[in-house]
Protein backbone atom coordinates (compact mmCIF):
# COMPACT_ATOMS: atom_id res chain seq x y z
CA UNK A 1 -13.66 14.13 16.75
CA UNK A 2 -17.57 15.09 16.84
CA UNK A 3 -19.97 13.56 13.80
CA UNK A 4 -21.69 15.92 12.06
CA UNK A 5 -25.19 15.81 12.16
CA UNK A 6 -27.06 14.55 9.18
CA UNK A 7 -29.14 18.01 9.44
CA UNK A 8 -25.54 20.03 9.16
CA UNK A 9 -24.67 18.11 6.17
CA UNK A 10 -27.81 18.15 4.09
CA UNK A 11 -27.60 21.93 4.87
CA UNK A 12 -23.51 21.96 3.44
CA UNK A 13 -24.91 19.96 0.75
CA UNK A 14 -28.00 22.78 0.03
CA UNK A 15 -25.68 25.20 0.26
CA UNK A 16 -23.14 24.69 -1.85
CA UNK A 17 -25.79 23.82 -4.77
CA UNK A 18 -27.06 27.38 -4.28
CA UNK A 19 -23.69 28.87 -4.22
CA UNK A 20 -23.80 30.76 -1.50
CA UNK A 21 -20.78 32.98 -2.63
CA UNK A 22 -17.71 34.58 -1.37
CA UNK A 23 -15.67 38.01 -1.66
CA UNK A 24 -15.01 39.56 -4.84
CA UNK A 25 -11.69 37.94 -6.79
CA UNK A 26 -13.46 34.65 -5.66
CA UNK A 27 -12.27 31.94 -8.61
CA UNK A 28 -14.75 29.24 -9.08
CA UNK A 29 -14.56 26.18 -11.22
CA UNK A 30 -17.96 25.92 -12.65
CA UNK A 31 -20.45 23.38 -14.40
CA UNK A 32 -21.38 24.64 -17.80
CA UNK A 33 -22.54 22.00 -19.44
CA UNK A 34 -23.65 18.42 -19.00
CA UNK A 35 -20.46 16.36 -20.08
CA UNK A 36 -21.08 13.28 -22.54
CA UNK A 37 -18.72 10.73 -21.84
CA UNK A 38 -15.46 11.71 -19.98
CA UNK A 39 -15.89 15.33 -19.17
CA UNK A 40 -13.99 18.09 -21.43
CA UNK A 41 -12.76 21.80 -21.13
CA UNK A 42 -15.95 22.79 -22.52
CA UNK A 43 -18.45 21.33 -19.98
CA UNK A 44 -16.82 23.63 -17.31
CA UNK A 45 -16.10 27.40 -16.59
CA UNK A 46 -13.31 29.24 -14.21
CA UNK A 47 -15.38 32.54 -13.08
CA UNK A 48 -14.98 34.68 -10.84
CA UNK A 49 -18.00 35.27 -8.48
CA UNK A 50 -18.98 38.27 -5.75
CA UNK A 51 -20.03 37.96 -2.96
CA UNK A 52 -22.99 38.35 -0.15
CA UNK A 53 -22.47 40.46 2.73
CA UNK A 54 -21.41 38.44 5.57
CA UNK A 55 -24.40 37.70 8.20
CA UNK A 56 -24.08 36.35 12.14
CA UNK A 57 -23.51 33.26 12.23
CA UNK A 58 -21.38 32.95 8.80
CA UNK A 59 -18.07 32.53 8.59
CA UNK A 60 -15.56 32.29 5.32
CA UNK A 61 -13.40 29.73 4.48
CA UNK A 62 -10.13 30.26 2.89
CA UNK A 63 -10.08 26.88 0.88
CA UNK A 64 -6.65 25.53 1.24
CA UNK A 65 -7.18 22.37 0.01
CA UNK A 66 -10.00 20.23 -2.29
CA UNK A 67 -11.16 16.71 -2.00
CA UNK A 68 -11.68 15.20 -5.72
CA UNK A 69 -13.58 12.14 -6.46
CA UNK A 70 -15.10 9.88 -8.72
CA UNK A 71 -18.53 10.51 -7.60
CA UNK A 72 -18.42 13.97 -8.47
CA UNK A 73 -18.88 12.64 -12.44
CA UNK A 74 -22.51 11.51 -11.48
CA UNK A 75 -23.25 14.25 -10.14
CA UNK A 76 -22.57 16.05 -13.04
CA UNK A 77 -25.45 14.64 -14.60
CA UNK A 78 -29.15 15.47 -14.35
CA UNK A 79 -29.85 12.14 -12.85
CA UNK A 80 -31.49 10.79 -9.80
CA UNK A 81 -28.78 10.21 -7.52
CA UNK A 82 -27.82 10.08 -3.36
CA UNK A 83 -26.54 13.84 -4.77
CA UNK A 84 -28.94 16.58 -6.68
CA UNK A 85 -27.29 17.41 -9.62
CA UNK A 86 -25.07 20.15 -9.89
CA UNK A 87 -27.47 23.37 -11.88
CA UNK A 88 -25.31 24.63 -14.43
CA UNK A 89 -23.51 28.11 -13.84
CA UNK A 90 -22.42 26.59 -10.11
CA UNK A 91 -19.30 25.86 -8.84
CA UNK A 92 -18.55 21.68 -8.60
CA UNK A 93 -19.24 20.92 -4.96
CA UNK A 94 -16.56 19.85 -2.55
CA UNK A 95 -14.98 18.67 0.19
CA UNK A 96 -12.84 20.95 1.39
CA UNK A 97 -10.23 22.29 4.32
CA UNK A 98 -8.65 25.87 5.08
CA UNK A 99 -8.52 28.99 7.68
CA UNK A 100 -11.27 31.16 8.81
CA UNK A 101 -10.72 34.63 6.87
CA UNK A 102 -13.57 36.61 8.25
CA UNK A 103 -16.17 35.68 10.80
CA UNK A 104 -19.07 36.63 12.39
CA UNK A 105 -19.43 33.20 14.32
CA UNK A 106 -17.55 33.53 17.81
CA UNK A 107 -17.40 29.66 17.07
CA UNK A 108 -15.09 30.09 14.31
CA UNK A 109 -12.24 32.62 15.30
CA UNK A 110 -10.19 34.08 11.92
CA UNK A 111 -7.38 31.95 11.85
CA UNK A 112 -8.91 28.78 12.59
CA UNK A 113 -8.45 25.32 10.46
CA UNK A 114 -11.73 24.14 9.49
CA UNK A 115 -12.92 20.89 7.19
CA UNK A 116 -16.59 21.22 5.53
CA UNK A 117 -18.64 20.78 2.40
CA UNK A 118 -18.22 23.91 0.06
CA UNK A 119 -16.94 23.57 -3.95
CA UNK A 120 -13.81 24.29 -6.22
CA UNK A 121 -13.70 27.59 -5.08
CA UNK A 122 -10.88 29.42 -3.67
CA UNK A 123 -13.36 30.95 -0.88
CA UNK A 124 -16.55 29.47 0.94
CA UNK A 125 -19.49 30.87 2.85
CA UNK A 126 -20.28 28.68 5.79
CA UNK A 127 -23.63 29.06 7.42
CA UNK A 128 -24.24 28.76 10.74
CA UNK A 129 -23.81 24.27 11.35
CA UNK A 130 -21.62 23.69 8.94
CA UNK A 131 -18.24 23.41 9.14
CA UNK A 132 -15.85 21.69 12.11
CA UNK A 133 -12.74 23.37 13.29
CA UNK A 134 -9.85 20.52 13.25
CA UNK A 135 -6.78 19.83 14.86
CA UNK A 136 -3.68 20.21 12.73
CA UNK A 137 -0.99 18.13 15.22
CA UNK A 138 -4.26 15.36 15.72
CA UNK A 139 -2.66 13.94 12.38
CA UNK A 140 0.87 13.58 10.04
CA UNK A 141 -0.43 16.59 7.53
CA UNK A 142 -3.13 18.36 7.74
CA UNK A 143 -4.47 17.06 3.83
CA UNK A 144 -5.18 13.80 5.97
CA UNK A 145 -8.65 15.54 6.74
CA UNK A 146 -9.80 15.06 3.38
CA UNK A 147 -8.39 11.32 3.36
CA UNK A 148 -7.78 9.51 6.21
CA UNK A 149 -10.48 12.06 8.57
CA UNK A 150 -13.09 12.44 5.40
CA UNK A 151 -15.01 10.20 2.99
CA UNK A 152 -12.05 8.00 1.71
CA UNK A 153 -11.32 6.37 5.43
CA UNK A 154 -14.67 6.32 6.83
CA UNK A 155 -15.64 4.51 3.18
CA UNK A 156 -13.45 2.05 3.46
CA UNK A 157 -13.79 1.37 7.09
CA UNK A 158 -17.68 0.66 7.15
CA UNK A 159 -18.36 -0.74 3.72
CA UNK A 160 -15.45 -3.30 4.42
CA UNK A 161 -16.72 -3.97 8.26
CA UNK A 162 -20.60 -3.29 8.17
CA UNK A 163 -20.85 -4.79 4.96
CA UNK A 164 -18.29 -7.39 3.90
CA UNK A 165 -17.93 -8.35 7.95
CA UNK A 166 -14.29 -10.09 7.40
CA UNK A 167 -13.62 -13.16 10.05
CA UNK A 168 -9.80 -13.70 10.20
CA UNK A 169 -8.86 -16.56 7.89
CA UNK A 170 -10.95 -15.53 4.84
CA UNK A 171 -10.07 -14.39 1.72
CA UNK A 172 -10.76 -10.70 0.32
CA UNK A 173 -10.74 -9.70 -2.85
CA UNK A 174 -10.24 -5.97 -3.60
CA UNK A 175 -10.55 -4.17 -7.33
CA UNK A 176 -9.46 -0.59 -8.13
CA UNK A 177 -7.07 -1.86 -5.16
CA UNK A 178 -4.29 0.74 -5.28
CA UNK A 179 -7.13 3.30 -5.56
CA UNK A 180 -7.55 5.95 -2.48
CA UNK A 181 -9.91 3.16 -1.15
CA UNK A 182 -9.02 0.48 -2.13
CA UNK A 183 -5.58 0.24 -0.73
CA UNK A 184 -6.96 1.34 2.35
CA UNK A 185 -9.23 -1.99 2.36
CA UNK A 186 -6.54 -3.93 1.58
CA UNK A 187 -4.52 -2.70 4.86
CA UNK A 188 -7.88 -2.98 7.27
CA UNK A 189 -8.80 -6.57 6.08
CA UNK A 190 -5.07 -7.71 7.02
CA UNK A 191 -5.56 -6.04 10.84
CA UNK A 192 -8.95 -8.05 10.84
CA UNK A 193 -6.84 -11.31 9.84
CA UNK A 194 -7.99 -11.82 6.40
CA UNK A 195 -5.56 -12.69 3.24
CA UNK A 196 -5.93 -9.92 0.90
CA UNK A 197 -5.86 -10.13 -3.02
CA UNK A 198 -5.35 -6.78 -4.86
CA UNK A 199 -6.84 -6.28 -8.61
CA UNK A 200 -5.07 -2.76 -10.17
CA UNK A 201 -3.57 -1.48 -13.50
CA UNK A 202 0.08 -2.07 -14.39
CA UNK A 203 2.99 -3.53 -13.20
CA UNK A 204 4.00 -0.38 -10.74
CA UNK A 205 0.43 -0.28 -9.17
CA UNK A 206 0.74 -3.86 -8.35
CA UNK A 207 4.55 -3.57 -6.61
CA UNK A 208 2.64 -1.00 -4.69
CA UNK A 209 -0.10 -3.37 -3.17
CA UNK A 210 2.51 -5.90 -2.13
CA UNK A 211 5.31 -3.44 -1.14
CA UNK A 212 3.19 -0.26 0.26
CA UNK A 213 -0.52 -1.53 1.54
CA UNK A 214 0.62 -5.36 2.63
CA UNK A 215 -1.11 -7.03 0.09
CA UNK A 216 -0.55 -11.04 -0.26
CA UNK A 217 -1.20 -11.30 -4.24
CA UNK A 218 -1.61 -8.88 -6.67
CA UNK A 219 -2.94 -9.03 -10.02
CA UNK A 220 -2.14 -7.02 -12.98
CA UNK A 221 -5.62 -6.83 -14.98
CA UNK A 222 -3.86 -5.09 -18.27
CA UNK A 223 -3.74 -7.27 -21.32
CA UNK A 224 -5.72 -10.63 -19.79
CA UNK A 225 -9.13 -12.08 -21.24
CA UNK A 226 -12.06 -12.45 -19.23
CA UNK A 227 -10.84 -16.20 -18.92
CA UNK A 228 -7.23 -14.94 -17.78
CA UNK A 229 -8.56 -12.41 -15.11
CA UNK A 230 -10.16 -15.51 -14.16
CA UNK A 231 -7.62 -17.85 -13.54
CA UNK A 232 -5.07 -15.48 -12.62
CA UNK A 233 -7.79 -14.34 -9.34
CA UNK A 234 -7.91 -18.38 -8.62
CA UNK A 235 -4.35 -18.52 -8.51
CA UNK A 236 -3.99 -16.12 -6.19
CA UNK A 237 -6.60 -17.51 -4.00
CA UNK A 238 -6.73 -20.80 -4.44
CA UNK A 239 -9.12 -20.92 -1.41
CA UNK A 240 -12.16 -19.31 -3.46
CA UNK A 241 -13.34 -15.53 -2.19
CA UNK A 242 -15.12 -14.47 0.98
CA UNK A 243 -15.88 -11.25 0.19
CA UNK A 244 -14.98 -8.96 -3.24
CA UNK A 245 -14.99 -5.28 -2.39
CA UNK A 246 -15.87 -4.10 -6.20
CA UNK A 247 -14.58 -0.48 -6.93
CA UNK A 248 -14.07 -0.99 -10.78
CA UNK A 249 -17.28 -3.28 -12.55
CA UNK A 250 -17.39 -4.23 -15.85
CA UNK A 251 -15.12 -7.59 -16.85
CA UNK A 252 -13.60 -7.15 -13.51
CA UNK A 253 -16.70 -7.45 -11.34
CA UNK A 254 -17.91 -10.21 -13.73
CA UNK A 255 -13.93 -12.04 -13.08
CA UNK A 256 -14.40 -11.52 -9.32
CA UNK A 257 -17.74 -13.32 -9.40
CA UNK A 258 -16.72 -16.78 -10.86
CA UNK A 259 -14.52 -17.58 -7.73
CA UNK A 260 -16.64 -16.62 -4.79
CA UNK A 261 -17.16 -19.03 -1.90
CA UNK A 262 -20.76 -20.06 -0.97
CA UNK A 263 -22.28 -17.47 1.66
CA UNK A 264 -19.56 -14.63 -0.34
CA UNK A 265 -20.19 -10.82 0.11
CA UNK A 266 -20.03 -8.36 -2.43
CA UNK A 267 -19.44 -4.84 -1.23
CA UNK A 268 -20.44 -2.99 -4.73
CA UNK A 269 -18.78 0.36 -3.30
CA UNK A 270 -18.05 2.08 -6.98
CA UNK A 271 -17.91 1.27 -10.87
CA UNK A 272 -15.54 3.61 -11.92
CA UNK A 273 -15.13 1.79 -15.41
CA UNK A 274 -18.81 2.68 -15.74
CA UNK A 275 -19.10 6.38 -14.99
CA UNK A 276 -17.96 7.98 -18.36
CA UNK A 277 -19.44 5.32 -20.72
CA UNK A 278 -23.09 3.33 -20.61
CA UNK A 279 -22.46 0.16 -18.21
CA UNK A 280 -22.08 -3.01 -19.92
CA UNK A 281 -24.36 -5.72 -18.50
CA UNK A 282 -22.69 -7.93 -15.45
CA UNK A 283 -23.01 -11.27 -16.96
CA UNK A 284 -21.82 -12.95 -14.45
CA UNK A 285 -24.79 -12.37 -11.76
CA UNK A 286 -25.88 -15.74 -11.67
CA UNK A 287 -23.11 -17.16 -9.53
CA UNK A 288 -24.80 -14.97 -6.63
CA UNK A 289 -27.48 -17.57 -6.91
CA UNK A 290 -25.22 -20.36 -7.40
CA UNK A 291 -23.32 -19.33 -4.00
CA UNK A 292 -25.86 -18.28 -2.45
CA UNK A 293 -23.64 -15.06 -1.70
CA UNK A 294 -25.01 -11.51 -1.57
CA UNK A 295 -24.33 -8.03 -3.28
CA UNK A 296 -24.78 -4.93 -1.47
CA UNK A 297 -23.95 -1.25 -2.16
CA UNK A 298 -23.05 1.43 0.29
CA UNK A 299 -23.16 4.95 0.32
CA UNK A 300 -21.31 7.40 3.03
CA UNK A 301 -24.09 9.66 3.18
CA UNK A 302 -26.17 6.56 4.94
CA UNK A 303 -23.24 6.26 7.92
CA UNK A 304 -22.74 10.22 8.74
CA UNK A 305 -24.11 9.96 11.94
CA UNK A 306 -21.90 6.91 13.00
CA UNK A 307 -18.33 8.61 11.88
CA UNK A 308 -17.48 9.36 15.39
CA UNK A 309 -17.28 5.63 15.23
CA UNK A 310 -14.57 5.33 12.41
CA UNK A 311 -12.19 8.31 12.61
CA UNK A 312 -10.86 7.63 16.06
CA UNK A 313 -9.75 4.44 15.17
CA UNK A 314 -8.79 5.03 11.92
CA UNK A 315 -6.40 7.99 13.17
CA UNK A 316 -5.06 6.13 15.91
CA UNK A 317 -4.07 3.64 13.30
CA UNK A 318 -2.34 5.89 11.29
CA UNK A 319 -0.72 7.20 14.34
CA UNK A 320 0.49 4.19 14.88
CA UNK A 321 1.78 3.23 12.09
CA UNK A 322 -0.33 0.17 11.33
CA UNK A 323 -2.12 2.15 8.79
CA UNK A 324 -0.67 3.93 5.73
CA UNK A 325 -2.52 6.52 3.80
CA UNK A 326 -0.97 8.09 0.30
CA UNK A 327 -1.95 11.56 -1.29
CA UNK A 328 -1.74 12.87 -4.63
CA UNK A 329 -1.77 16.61 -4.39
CA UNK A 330 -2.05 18.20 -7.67
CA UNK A 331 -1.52 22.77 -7.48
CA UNK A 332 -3.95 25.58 -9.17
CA UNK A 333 -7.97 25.75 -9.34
CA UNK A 334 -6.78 26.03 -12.95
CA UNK A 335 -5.48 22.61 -12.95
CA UNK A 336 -9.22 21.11 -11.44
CA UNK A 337 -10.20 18.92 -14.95
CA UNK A 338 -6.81 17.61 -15.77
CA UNK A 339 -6.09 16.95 -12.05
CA UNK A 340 -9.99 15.31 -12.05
CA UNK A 341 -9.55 13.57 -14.84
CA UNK A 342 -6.72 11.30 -13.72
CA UNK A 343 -8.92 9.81 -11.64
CA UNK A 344 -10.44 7.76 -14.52
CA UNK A 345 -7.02 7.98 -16.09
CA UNK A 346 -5.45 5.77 -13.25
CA UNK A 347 -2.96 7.89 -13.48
CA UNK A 348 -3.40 9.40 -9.65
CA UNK A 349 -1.07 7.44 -6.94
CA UNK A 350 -3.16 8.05 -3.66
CA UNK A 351 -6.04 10.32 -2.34
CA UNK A 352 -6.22 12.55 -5.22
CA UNK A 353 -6.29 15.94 -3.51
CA UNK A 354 -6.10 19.92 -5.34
CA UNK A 355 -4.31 22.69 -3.89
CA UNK A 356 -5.93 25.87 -3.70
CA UNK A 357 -3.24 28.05 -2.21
């Protein structure tokens, strides 16, 4: 499968700030106002939007499916980010796949399956570089584009291996591990060799990471002290921690950090207990010094040129069966905040994923 080029995807990005939209009867689910906390029915709008005349080169996309994730919440607010923030009165950008309605793009026939970077929107205006036409029988379903074949695979496959570099025999600790990422780390650091320790919410998450992603020890976080998160992570690795891939923060991250190994790596890939709420200091900092370990943070938008790398492998690993990859597929553009907000909920059980049609 091609890479896109950075150019194409800072020109998706552009594009779907200005709202480039779409046919008349075109639903949108809109940014109203700047949420405070964990967003609400009031900080968003569903609208319905006209749309330009179609110009060569264009195409539109039929949005049959939308990619939701936790980094949408930052860019909901007016913040420097990776991301400009969304202007109010737009639709919530997107990852997105569906079929080519109308065209004027001999690249993109009507009829054709196509991933790209639009919004919540039932219909998308694709300029001329954005966009790639995908195979539906390349994969098991064709949602896997927006898991597997889009930012949740490729995330978990360089942060872990560019990044946390795992050498078979060492120990990695994973948080938010039954997470859309998360249990994909899990599943990669066991083909690399490594024994992999799963951090997630509940009793039912954790029979997940030993029975579903291969996990050697999991750890139920609900209802233990900072001390108990402790011990319970140097129980389950009573070798000490080579690398903590950190999707959570807060009292986790700080846990993780009292039982790394000297020369440990920290792949800070998300704080998802911090996103609604202002972060609570990491106390527990220090022991980087102590370990002399380091802490680094990644960001997909820094490894779009390289995915041609990734999303072979990672396909031919699901292919094969060495790799499972779980979606949550909630229906209705009416449904986007609910369906959004389990996310933060922990509620979600895989990729979480919004049907559009």
């Amino acid at each position: 499968m091609p890479s896109p080029h950075p150019a194409a995807w800072a020109g998706a990005i552009e594009q779907a700030l200005k709202g480039a939209l779409i046919l008349p009867e075109n639903r949108c689910f809109t940014l109203v106002r700047r949420p405070e906390g964990m967003p609400v029915d009031a900080d968003f709008a569903l609208v319905t939007q006209d749309a330009p005349e179609l110009q060569d080169g264009q195409f539109l996309l039929r949005n049959h499916y939308a990619s939701l994730d936790p980094a949408m919440r930052g860019w909901m607010d007016d913040k420097p980010s990776y991301f400009p923030p969304i202007p109010l009165g737009h639709p919530i950008p997107a990852s997105t796949i569906g079929v080519v309605a109308a065209s004027r793009n001999d690249d993109f026939p009507v009829g054709s399956w196509v991933a790209g970077f639009g919004a919540i929107e039932e219909y998308t205006l694709h300029r001329k570089g954005s966009g790639r036409k995908i195979d539906r029988g390349l994969l098991p379903v064709v949602t896997n584009y927006l898991s597997i074949a889009s930012g949740v695979g490729p995330t978990a496959y360089f942060a872990l291996l560019d990044i946390g570099k795992p050498l078979a025999g060492e120990t990695v600790l994973v948080t938010g591990a039954a997470g859309a990422v998360g249990s994909l780390v899990g599943q990669i650091a066991k083909l690399k060799g490594c024994r992999t320790v799963g951090i997630a919410g509940g009793a039912r998450k954790c029979e997940r990471l030993l029975r579903d992603y291969g996990y050697d020890a999991a750890i139920d976080y609900k209802g233990k002290s900072p001390e108990e998160l402790v011990a319970a992570i140097r129980e389950a690795a009573p070798d000490g921690v080579d690398i903590q891939f950190e999707n959570v923060g807060g009292a986790i991250l700080d846990a993780g950090l009292m039982t790394l190994n000297d020369k440990a790596r920290v792949v800070l890939c998300g704080l998802i207990s911090q996103y609604n709420c202002d972060p609570l200091p990491t106390k527990n900092l220090w022991q980087l010094i102590v370990k002399g370990a380091r802490i680094e943070g990644f960001i997909l938008t820094q490894y779009i040129s390289r995915l041609g790398e990734a999303v072979p492998e990672l396909t031919s690993w699901v292919r094969e069966g060495k790799l499972r990859i779980d979606e949550h597929i909630e229906e209705g553009i009416e449904n986007a905040l609910p369906a959004f907000l389990k996310l933060f909920e922990g509620t979600n059980d895989g990729k979480m994923i919004l049907k559009l049609v």
